[in-house]
Protein backbone atom coordinates (compact mmCIF):
# COMPACT_ATOMS: atom_id res chain seq x y z
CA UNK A 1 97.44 122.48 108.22
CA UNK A 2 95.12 123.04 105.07
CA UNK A 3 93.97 120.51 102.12
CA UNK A 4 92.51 121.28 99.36
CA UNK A 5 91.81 118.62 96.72
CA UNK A 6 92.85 118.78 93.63
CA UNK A 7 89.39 118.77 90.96
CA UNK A 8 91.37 117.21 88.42
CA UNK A 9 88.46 118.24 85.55
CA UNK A 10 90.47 118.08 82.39
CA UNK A 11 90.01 114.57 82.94
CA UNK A 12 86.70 112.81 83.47
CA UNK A 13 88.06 109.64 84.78
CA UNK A 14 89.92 111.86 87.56
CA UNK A 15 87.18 114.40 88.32
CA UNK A 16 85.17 111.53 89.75
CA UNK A 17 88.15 111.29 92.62
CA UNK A 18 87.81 114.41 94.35
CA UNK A 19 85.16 113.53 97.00
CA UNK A 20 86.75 110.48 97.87
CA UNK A 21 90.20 111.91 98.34
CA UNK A 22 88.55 114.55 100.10
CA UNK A 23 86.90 111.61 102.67
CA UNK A 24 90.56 109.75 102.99
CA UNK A 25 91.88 113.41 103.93
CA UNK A 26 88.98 114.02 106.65
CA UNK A 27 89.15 110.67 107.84
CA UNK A 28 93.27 110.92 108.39
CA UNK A 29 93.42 114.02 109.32
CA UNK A 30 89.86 114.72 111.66
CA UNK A 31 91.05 117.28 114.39
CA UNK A 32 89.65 120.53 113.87
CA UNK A 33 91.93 122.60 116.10
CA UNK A 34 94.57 121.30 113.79
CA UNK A 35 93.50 120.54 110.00
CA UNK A 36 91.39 122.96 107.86
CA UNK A 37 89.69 120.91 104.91
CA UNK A 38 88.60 122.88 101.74
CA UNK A 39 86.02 121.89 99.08
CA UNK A 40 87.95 121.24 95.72
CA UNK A 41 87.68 124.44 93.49
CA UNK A 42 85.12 124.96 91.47
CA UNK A 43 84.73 122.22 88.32
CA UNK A 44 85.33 124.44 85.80
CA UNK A 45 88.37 124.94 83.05
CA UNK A 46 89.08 128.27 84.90
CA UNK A 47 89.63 126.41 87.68
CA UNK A 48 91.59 123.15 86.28
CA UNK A 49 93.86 122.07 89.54
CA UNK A 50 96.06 118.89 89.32
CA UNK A 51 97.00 119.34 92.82
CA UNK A 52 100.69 118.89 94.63
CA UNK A 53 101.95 117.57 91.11
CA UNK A 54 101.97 121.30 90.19
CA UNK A 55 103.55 122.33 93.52
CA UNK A 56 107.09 122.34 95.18
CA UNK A 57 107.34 123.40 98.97
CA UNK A 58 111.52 124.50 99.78
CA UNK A 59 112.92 125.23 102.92
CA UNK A 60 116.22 124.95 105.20
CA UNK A 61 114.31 122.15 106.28
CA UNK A 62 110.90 120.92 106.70
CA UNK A 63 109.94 122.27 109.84
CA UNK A 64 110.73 125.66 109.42
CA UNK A 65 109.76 128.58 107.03
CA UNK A 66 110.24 128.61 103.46
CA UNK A 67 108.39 129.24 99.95
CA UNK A 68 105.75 127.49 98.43
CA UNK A 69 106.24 127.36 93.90
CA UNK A 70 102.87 126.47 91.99
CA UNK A 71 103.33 126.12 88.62
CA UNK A 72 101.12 126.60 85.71
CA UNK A 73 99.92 125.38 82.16
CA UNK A 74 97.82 128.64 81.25
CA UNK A 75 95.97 131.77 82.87
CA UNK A 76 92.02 131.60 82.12
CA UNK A 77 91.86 135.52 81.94
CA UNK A 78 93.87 136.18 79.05
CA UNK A 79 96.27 135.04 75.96
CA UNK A 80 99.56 133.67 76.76
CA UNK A 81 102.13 130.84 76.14
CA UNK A 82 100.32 127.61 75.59
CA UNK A 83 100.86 123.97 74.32
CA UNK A 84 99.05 123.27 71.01
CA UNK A 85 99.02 119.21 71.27
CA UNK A 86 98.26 118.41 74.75
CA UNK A 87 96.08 120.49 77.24
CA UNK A 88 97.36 122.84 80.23
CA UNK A 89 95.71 120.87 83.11
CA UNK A 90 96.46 123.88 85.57
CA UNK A 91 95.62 127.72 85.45
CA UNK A 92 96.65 130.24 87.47
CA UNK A 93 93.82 131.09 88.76
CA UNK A 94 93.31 127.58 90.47
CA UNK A 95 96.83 128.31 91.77
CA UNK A 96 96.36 131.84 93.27
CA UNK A 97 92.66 130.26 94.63
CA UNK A 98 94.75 127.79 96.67
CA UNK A 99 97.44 130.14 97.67
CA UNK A 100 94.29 132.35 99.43
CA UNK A 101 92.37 129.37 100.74
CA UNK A 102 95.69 128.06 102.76
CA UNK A 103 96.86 131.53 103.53
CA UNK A 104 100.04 131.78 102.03
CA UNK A 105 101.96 134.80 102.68
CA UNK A 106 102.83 136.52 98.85
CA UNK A 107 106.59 137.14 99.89
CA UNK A 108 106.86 133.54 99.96
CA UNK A 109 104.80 132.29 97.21
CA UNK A 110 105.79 132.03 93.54
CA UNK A 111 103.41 131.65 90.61
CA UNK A 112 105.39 130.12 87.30
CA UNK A 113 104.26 129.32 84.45
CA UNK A 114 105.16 125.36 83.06
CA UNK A 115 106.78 126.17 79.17
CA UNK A 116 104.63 124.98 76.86
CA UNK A 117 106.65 122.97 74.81
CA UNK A 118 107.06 120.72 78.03
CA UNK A 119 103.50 120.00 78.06
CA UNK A 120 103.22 119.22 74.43
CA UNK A 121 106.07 116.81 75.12
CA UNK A 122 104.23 114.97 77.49
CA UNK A 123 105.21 116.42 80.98
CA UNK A 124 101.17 117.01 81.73
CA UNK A 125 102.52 117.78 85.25
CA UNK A 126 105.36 119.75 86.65
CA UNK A 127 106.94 116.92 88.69
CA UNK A 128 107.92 115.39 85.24
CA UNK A 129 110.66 118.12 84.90
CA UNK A 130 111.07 119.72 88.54
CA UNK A 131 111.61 117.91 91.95
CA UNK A 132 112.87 119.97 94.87
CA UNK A 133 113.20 119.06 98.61
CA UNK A 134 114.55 121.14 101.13
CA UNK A 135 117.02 123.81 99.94
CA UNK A 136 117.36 122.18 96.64
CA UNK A 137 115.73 122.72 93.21
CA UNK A 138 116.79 120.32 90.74
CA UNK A 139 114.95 121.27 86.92
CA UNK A 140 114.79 120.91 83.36
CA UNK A 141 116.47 123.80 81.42
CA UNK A 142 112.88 123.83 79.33
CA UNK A 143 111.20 123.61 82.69
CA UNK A 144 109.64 127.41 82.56
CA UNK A 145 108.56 130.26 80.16
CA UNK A 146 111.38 132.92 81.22
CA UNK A 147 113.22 130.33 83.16
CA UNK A 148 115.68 132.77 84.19
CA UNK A 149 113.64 135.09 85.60
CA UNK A 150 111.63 132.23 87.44
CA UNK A 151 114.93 131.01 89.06
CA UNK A 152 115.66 134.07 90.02
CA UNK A 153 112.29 134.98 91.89
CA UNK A 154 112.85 131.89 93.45
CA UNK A 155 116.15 132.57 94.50
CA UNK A 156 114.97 136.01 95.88
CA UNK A 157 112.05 134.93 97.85
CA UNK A 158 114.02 131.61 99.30
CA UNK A 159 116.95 134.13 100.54
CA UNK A 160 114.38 136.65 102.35
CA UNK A 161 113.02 133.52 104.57
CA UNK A 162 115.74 130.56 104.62
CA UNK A 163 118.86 131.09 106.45
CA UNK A 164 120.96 128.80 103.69
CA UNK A 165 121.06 129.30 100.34
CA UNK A 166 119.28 127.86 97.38
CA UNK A 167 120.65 125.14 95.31
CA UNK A 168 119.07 125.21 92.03
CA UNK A 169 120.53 122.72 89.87
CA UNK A 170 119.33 123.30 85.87
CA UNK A 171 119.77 120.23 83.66
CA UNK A 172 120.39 121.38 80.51
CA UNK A 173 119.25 119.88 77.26
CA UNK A 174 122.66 118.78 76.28
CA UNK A 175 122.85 116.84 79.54
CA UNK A 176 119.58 114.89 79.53
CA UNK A 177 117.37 115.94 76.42
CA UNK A 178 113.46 116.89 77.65
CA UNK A 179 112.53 113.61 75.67
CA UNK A 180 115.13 111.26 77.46
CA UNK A 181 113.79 113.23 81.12
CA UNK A 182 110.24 112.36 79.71
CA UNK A 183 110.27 108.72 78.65
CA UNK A 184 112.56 108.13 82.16
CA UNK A 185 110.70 110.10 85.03
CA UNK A 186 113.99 111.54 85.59
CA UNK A 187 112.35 114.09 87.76
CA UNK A 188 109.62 112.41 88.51
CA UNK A 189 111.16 110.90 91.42
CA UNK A 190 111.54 111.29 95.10
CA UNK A 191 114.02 113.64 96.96
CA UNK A 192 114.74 112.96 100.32
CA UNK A 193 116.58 113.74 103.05
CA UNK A 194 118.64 111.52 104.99
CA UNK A 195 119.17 110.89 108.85
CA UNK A 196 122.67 112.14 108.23
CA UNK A 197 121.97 115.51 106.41
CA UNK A 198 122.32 115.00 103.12
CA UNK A 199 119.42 113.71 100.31
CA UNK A 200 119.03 110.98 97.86
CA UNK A 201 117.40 110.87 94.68
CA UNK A 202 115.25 107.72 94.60
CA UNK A 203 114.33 107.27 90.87
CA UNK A 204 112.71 104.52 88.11
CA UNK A 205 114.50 101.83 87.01
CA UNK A 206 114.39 103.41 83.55
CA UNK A 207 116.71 106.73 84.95
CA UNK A 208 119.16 103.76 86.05
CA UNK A 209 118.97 101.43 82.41
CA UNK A 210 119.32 104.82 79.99
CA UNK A 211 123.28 105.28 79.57
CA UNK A 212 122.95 109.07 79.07
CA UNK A 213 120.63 109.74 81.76
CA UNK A 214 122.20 107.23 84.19
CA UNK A 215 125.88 109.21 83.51
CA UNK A 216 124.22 112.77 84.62
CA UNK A 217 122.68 110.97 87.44
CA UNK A 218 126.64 109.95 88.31
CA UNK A 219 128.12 113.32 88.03
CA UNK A 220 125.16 114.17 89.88
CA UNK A 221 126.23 112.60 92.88
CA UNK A 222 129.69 113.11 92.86
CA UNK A 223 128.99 116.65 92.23
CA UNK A 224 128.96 119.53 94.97
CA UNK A 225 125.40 119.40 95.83
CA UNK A 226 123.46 117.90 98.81
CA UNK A 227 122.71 115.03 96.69
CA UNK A 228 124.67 112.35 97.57
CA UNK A 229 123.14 109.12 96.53
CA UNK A 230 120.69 107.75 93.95
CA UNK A 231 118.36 104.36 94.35
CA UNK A 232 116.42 103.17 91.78
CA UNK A 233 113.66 100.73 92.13
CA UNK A 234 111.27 98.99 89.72
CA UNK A 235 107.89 101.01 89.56
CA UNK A 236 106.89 99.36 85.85
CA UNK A 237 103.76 98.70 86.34
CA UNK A 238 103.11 102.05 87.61
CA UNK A 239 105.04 103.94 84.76
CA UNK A 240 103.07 102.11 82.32
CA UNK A 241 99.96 103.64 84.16
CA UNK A 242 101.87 107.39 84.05
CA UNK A 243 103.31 107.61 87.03
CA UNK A 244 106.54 107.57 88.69
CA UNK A 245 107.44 107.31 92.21
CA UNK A 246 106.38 111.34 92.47
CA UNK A 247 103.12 109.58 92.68
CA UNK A 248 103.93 108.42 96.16
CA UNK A 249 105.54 111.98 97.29
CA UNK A 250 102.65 113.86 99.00
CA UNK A 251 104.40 115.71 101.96
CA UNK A 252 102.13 116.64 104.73
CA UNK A 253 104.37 118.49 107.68
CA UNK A 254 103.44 118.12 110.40
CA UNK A 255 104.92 119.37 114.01
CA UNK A 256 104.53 116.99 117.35
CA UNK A 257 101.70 118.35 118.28
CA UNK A 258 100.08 117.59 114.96
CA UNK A 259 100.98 114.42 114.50
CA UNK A 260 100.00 113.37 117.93
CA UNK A 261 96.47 114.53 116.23
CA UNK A 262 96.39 112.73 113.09
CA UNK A 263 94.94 109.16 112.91
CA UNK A 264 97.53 106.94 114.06
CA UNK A 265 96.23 103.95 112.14
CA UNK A 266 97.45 105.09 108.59
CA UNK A 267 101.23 105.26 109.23
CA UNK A 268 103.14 102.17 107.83
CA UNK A 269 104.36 99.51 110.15
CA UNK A 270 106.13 95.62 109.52
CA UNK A 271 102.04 94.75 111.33
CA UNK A 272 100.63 96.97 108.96
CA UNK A 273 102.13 96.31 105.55
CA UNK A 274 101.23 92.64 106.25
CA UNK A 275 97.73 93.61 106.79
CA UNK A 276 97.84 95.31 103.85
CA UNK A 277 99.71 92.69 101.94
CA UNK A 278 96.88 90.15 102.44
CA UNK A 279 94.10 92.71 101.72
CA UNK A 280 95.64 93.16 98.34
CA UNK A 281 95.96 89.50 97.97
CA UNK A 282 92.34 88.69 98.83
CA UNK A 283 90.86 91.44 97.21
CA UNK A 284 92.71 92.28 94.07
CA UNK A 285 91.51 90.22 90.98
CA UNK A 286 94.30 88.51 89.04
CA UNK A 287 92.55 89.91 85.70
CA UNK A 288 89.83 92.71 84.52
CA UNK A 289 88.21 92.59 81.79
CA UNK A 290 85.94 95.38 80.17
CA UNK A 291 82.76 93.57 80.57
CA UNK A 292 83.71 93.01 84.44
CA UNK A 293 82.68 96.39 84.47
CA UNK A 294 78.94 95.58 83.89
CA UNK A 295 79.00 93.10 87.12
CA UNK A 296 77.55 94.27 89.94
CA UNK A 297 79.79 91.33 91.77
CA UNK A 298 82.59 93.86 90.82
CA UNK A 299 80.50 96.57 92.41
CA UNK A 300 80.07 94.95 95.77
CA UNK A 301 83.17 93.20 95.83
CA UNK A 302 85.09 97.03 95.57
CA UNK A 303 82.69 98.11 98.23
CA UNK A 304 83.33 94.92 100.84
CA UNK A 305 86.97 96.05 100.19
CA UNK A 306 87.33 99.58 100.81
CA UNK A 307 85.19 98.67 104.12
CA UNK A 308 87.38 96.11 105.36
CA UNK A 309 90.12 98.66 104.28
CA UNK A 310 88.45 101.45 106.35
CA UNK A 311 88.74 98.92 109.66
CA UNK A 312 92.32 97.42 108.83
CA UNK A 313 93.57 101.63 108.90
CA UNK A 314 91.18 101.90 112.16
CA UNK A 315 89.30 105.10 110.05
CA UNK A 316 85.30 105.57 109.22
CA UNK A 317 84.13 103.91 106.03
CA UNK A 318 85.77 105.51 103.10
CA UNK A 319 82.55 104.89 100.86
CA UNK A 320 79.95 107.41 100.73
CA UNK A 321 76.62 105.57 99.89
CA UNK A 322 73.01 107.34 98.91
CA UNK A 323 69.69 105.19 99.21
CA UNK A 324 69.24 104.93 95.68
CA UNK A 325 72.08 103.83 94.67
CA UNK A 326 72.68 101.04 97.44
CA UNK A 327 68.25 99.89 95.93
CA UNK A 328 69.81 99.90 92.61
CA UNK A 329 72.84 97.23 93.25
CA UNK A 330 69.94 95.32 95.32
């Protein structure tokens, strides 16, 4: 099982994150016969890489073979398609980098490129306008430059591994407009499938409250597709931060074997989300304001947390300290 984190450097806020997601990955996941860990790519705009939000894994189910989609804002080695209001976050080139690293066989790896004019509307990531799980592709008509011929790769490569066929399910701009999909994470939900066999789409409040995006949801359902329900739950707070509940849908699959590896201490229990619960309550402040940011009370306070955290999860300390800066908070 590889990882790779994403470098996230369009962003400077985000480019600080990859060594500490890299530390929660090694920490979870610490068996060498089992997990490979990869530096991020290199921090450079040839290498921009947002990560699994520009990725979609289908198969006839998780534990067997299928293809692996990255998608992409913009190649670094040449002219092409490409927003003019907002950047393209993810090249190519950081795609085909990870494809190599994890070893992906080309018959079942697809390289598509994100249409511009979704970027520039604000889907900065692919999981605004695609979600797939399983055999099933759900996506925006304006989803892809040469959509068609993206499906259809797709559709190719999924038939010469999977043993069921593809469902790809376009949503075209008369059904949900790429604004309305936007401004309600539509897509930017979870798809999952159920003990019985078939999936549900588990979506933002604001997919449930917009009439015209609520209605295709509907005919969704009662459609002949996999999909057979919908839940929608109230993420606000996170929506107002730009994310939906694709924020929480980082698949690792993992076989018995595998999982009998992994650090049992991260995998949600009743015991554990009441841990958790009263970490949050003892450690979040109420309020932040922007000259919290100059106490070092906020400084050691984060760190006291993230140790405690380390020891509620039963992992090593999440924080990587240097001398220097451990003399300067002294």
């Amino acid at each position: 099982v590889h990882f790779t984190p994403a470098n996230l450097v369009t962003q400077f806020h985000r480019s600080l994150e990859p060594p500490a997601t890299a530390a929660v990955f090694k920490a979870i996941f610490a068996d060498a016969s089992a997990f490979a860990h990869h530096a991020p790519l290199p921090a450079a705009a040839a290498f921009g890489d947002e990560g699994a939000a520009n990725h979609t894994r289908l198969s006839a189910s998780h534990g067997k073979p299928g293809i692996e989609i990255f998608v992409y804002g913009r190649s670094a080695a040449g002219p092409g398609a490409a927003p003019t209001l907002f950047p393209a976050r993810q090249t190519l080139e950081a795609s085909q980098a990870t494809a190599r690293l994890h070893r992906l066989d080309p018959a079942r790896t697809v390289f598509a490129q994100q249409h511009p004019a979704a970027i520039d509307a604000g889907a900065f990531h692919n999981d605004v306008v695609v979600v797939g799980n399983g055999n099933v592709l759900l996506y925006h008509a304006s989803a892809y430059v040469n959509g068609r011929e993206a499906i259809e790769e797709i559709r190719t490569k999924f038939a010469g591994c999977c043993d069921v066929p593809l469902c790809a399910i376009e949503v075209r701009e008369d059904d949900v407009s790429l604004k309305d999909a936007i401004a309600t994470y539509l897509f930017n939900s979870q798809l999952v499938t159920l003990p019985t066999g078939g999936m549900a789409l588990i979506a933002p409040l604001e997919s449930c409250e917009h009439p015209g995006v609520k209605r295709f949801i509907d005919s969704l359902v009662a459609g002949d597709n996999p999909i057979e329900s919908a839940h929608f739950l109230d993420v606000r707070h996170s929506m107002r931060n730009g994310g939906g509940p694709a924020c929480l849908r980082l698949r690792v699959v993992l076989n018995e074997r595998e999982l009998a590896l992994m650090n049992p201490g991260v995998l949600l229990t009743d015991a554990l989300y009441e841990k958790l619960a009263d970490w949050v309550n003892r450690h979040y402040r109420d309020t932040l304001k922007p000259e919290d940011l100059r106490d070092l009370a906020l400084s050691r306070e984060s760190d006291e947390a993230m140790d405690e955290l380390a020891g509620v999860l039963d992992v090593p300390t999440l924080l990587k300290r240097d001398e220097q800066s451990v003399e300067r908070r002294t």
